[in-house]
C-alpha atoms as a PDB file:
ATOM      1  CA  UNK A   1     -18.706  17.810   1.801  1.00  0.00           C
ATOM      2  CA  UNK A   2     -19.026  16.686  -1.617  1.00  0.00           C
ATOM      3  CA  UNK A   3     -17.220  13.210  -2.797  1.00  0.00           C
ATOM      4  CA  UNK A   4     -14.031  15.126  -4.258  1.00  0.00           C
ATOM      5  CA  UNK A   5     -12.988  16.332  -1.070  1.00  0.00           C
ATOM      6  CA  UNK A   6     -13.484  13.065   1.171  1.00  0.00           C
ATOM      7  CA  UNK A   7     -10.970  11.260  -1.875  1.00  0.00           C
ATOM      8  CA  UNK A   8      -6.991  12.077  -0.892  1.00  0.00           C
ATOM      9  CA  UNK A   9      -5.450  12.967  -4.631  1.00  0.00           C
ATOM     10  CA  UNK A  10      -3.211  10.077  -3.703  1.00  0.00           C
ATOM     11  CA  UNK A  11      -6.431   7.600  -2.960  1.00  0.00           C
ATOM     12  CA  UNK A  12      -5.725   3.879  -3.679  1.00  0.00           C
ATOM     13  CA  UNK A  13      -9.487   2.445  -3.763  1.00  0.00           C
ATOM     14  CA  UNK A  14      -9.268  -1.809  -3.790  1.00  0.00           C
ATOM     15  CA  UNK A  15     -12.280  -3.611  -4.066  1.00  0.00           C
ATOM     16  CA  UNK A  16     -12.637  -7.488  -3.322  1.00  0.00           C
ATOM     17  CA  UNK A  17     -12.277  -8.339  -7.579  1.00  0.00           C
ATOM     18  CA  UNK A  18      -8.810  -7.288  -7.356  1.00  0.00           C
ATOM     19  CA  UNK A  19      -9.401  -3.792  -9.170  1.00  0.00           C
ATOM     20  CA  UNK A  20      -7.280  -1.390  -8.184  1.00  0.00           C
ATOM     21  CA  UNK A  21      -8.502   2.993  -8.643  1.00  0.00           C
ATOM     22  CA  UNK A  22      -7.389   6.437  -8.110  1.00  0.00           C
ATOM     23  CA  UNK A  23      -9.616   8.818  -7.242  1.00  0.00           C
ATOM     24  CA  UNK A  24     -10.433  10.029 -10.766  1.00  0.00           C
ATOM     25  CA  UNK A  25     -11.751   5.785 -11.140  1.00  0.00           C
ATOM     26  CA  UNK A  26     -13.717   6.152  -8.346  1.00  0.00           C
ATOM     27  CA  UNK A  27     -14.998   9.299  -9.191  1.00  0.00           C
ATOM     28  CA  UNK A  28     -15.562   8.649 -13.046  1.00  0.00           C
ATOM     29  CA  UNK A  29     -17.100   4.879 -12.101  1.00  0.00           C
ATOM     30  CA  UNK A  30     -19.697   6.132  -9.730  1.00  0.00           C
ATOM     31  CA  UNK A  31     -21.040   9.184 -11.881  1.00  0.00           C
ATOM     32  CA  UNK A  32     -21.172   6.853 -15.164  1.00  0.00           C
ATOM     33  CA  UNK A  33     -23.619   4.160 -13.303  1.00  0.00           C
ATOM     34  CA  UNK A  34     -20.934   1.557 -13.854  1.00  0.00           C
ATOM     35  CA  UNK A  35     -21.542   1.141 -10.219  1.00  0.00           C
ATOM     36  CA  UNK A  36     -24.222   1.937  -8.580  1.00  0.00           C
ATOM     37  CA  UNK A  37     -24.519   1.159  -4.832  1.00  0.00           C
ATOM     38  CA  UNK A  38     -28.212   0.507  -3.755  1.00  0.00           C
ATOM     39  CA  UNK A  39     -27.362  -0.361  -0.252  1.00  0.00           C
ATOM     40  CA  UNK A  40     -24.413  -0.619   2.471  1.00  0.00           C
ATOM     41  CA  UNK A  41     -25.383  -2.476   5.864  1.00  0.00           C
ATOM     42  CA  UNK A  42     -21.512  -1.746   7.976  1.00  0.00           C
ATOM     43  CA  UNK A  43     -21.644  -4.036  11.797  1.00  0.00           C
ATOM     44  CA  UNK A  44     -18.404  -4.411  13.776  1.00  0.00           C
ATOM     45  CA  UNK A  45     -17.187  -1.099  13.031  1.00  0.00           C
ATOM     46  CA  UNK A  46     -14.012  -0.435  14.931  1.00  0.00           C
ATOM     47  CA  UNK A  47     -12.012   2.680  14.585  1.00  0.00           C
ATOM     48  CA  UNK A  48      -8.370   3.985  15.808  1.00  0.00           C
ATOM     49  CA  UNK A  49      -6.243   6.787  15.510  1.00  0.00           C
ATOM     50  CA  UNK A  50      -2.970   8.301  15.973  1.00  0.00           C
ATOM     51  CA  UNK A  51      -1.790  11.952  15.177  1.00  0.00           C
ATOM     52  CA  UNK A  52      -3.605  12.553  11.697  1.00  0.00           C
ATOM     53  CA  UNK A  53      -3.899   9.144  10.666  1.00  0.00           C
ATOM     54  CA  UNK A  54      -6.766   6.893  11.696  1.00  0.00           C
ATOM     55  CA  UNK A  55      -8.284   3.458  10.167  1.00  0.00           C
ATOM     56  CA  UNK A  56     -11.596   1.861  10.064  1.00  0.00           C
ATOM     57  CA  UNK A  57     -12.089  -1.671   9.963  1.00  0.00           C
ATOM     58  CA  UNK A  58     -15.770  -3.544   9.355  1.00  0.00           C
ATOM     59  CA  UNK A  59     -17.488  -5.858   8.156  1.00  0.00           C
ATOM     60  CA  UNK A  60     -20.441  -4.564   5.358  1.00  0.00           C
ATOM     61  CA  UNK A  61     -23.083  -6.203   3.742  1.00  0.00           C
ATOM     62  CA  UNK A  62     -23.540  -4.238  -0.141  1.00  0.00           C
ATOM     63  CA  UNK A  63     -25.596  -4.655  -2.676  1.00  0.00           C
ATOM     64  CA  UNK A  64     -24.516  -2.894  -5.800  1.00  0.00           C
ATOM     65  CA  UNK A  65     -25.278  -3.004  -9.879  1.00  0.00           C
ATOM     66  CA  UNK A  66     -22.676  -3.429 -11.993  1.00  0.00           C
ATOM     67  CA  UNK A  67     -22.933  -2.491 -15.231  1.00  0.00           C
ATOM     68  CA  UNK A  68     -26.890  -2.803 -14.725  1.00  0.00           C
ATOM     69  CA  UNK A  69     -26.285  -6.387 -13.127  1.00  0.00           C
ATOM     70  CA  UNK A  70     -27.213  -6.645  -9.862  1.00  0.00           C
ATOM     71  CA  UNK A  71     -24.203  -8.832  -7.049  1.00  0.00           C
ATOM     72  CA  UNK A  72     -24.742  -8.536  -3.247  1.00  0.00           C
ATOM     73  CA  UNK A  73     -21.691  -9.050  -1.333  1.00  0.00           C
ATOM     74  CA  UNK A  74     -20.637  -9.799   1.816  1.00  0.00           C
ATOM     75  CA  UNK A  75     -16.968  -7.418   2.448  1.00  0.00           C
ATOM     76  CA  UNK A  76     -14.565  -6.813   4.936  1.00  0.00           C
ATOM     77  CA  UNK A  77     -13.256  -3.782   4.808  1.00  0.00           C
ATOM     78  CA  UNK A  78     -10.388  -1.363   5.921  1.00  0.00           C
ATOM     79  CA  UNK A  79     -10.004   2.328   5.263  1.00  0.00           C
ATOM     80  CA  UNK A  80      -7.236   4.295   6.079  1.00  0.00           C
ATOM     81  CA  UNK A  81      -7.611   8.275   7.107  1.00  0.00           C
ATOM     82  CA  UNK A  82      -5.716  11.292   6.736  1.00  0.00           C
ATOM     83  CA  UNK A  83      -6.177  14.423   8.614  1.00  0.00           C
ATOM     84  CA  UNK A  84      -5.452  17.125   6.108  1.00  0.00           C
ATOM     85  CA  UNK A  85      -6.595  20.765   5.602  1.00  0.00           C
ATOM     86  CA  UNK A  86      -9.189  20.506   8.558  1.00  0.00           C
ATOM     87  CA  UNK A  87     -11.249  17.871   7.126  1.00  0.00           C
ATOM     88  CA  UNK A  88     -10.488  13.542   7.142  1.00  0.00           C
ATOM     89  CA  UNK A  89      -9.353  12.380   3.260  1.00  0.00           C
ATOM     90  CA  UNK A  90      -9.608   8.650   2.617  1.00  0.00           C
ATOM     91  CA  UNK A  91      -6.027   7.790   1.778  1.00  0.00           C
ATOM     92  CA  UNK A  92      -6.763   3.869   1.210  1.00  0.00           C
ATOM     93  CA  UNK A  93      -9.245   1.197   0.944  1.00  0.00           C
ATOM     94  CA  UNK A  94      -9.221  -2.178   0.687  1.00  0.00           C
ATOM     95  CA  UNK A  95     -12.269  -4.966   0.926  1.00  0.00           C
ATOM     96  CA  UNK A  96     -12.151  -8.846   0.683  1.00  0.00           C
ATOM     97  CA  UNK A  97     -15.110 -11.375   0.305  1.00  0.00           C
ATOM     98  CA  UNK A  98     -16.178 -12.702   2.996  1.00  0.00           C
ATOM     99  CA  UNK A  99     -18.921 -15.333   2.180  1.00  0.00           C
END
């Protein structure tokens, strides 16, 4: 399934900078090489679910280049999950810094 359809219209992306993006941002950012994610490590992944909502919760190791400059990060992360027309839609995201 391409990227579009994994993105909920209502999508609130956070990353651990404080930025804030709807799914156009995400969409827009990734495509335009603002950022470019070389490599996600995920550990402690724990997952849980009720009706047609389910979250995520680990921790990730990323290494990304922003803007051409290269930041490896150590995240925690939670995603939130909506069942809708047969296929899972990321509703929400949020990561902190962990180290």
């Amino acid at each position: 399934m391409p990227l579009k359809g994994l993105l909920s219209e209502q999508v609130t992306y956070g990353h651990s900078n404080g930025w804030i993006e709807t799914k156009k941002d995400v969409i827009a950012d990734l495509f335009s090489g603002k950022l470019t994610y070389k490599k996600i490590t995920s550990e402690n992944i724990t997952v849980a679910s009720s009706g047609t909502t389910a979250t995520a919760r680990m921790a990730a190791s990323v290494e990304i280049d922003m803007s051409g400059t290269p930041l490896a990060l150590k995240l925690k992360v939670l995603q939130v999950w909506i069942w809708r027309k047969n296929h899972w839609e990321l509703l929400a995201r949020q990561s902190v810094k962990t180290g």
